[in-house]
N, C-alpha and C. Protein backbone atom coordinates (compact mmCIF):
# COMPACT_ATOMS: atom_id res chain seq x y z
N UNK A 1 0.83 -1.19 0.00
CA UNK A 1 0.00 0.00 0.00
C UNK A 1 0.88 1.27 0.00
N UNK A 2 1.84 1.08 0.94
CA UNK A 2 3.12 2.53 0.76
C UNK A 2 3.72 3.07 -0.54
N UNK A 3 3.75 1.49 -1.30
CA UNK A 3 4.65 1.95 -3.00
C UNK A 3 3.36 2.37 -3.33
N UNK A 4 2.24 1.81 -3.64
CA UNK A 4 1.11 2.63 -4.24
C UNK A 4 0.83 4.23 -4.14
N UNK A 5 0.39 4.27 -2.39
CA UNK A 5 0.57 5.86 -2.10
C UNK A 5 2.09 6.43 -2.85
N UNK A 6 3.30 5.63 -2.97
CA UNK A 6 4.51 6.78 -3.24
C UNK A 6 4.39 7.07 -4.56
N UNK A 7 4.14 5.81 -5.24
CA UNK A 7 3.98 6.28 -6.73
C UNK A 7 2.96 7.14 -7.35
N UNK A 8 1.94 7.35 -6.55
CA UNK A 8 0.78 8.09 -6.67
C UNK A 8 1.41 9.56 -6.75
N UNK A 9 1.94 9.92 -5.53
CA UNK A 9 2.87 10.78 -5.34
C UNK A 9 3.71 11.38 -6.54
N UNK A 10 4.45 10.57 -6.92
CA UNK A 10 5.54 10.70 -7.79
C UNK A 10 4.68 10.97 -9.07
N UNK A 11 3.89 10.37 -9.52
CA UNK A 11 3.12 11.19 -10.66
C UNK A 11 2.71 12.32 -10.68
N UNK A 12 2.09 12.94 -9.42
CA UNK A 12 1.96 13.99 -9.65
C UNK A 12 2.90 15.26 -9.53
N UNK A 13 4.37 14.66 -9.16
CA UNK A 13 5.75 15.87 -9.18
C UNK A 13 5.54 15.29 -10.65
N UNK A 14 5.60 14.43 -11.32
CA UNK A 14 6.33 14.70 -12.73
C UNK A 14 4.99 15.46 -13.63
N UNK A 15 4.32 15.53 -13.10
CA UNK A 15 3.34 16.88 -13.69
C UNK A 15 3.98 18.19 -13.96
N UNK A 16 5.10 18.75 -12.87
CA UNK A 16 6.10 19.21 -12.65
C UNK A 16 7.01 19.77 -13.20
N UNK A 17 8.05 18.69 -13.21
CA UNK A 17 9.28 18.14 -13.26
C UNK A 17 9.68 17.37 -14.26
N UNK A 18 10.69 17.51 -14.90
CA UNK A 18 11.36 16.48 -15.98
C UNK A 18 11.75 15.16 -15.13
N UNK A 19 11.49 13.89 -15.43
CA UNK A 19 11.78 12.84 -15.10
C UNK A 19 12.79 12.71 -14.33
N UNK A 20 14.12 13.15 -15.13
CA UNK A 20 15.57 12.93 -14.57
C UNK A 20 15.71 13.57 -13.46
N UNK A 21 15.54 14.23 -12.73
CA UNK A 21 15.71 15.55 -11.76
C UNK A 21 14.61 14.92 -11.39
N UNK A 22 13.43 14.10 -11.19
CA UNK A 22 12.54 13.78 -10.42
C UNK A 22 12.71 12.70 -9.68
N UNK A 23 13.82 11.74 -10.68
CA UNK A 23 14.50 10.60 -10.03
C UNK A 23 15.37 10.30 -8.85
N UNK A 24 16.45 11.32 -9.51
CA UNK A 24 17.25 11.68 -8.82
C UNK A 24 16.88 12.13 -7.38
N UNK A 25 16.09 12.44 -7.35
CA UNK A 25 15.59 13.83 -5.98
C UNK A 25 15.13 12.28 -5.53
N UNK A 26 14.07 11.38 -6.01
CA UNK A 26 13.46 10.32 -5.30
C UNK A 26 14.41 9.54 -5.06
N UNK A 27 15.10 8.86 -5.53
CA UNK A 27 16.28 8.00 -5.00
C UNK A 27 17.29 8.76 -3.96
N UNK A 28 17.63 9.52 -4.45
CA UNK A 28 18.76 10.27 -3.20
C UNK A 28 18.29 10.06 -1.99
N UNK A 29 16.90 10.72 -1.86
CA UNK A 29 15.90 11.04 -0.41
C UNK A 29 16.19 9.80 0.04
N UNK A 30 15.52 8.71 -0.81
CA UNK A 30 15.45 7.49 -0.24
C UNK A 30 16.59 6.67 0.53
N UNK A 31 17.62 7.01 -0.27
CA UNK A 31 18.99 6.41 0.25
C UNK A 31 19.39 6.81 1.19
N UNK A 32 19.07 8.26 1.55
CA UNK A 32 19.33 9.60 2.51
C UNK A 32 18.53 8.93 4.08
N UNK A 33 17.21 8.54 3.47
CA UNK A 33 16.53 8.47 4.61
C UNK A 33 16.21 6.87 5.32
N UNK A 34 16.80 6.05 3.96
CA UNK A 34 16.84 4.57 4.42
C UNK A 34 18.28 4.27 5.68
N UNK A 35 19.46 5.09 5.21
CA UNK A 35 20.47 5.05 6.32
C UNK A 35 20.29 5.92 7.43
N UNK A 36 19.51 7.11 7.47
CA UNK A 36 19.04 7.48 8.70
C UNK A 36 18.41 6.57 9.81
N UNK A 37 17.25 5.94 9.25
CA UNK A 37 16.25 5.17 9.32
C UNK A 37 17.06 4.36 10.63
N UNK A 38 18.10 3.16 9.60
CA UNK A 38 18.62 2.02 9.81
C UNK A 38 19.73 2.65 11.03
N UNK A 39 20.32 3.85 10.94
CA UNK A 39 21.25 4.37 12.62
C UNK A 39 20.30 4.91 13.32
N UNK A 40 18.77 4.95 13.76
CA UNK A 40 17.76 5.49 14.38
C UNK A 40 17.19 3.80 14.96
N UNK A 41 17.10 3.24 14.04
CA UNK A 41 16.05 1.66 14.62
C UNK A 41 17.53 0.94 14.96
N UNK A 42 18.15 0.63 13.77
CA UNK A 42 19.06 -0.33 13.99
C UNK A 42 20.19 -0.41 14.80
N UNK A 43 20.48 0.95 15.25
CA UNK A 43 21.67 1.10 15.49
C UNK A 43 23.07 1.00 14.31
N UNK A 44 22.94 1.15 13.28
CA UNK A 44 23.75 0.91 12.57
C UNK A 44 24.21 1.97 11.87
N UNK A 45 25.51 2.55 12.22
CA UNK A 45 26.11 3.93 11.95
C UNK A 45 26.77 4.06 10.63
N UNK A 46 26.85 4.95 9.92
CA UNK A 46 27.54 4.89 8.78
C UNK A 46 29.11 5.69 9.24
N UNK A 47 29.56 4.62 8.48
CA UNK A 47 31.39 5.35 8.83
C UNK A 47 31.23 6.52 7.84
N UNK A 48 32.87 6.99 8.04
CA UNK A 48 33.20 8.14 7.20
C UNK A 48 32.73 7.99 5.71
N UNK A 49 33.18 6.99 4.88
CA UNK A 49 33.19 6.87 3.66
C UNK A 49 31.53 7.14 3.62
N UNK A 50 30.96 6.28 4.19
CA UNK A 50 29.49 6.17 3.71
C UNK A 50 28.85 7.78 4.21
N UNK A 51 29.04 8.43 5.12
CA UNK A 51 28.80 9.87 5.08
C UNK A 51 28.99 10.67 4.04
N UNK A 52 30.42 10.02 3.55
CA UNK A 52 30.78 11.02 2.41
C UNK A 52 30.47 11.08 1.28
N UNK A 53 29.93 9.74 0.83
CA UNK A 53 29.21 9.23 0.05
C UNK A 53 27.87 9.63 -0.36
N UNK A 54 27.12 9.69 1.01
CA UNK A 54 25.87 10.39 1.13
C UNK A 54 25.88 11.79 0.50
N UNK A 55 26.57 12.61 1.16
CA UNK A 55 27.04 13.57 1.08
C UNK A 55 26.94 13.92 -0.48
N UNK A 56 28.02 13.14 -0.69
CA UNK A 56 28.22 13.00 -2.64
C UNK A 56 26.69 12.95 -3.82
N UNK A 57 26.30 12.24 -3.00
CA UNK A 57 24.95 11.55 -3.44
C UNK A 57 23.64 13.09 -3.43
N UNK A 58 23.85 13.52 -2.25
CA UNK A 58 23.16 14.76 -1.88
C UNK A 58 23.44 15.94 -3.00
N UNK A 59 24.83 16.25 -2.94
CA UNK A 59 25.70 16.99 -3.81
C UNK A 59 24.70 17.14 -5.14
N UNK A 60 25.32 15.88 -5.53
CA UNK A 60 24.74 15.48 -7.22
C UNK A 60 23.63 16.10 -7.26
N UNK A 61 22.91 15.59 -6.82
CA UNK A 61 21.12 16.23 -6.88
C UNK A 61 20.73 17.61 -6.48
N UNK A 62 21.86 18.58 -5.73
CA UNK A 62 21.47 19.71 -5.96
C UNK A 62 22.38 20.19 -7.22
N UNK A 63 23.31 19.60 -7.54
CA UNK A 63 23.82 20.26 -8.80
C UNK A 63 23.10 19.78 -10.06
N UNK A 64 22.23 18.94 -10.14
CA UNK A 64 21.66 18.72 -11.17
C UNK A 64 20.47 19.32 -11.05
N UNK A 65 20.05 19.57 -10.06
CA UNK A 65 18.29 20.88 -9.89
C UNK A 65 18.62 22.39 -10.03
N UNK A 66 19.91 22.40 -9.64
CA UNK A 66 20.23 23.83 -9.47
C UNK A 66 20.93 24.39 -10.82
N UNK A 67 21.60 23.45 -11.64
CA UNK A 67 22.52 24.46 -12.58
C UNK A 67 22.19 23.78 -14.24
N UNK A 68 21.35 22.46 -14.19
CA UNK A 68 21.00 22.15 -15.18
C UNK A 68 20.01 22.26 -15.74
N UNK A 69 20.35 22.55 -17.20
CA UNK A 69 18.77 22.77 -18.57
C UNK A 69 18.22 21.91 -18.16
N UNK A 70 18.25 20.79 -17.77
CA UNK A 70 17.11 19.74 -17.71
C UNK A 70 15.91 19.88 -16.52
N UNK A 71 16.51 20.57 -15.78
CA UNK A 71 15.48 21.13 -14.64
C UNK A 71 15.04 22.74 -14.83
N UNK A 72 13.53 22.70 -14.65
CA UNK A 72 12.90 24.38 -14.51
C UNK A 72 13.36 24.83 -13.45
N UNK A 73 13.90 25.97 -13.42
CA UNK A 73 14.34 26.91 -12.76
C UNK A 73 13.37 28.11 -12.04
């Protein structure tokens, strides 16, 4: 029922939004908020690399909303 409600969701940003830059933003979050998630329930911390990684991951997706033709401005 959650993927239903998300994808429901997600159709209506790409009403929006160009696909690519809609992806991006949805996967990042997700990855963003699945390792939050997992050091909140699980106890399971991300080392340096994987911070930085995140980080990286975060990066990308504002440089691709913020400075690229493919996203409305």
């Amino acid at each position: 029922m959650g993927y239903g409600i998300a994808f429901y969701f997600l159709t209506l940003v790409l009403r929006d939004l160009p696909l690519g830059v809609t992806y991006a933003v949805w996967s990042g979050l997700g990855i963003v908020l699945v390792t939050v998630f997992g050091a909140v329930v699980y106890r399971e911390m991300p080392d340096l690399p994987a911070i930085l990684g995140l980080a990286m991951i975060v990066g990308g997706v504002a440089v691709l909303h913020l400075f690229s033709s493919a996203s409305p401005h």
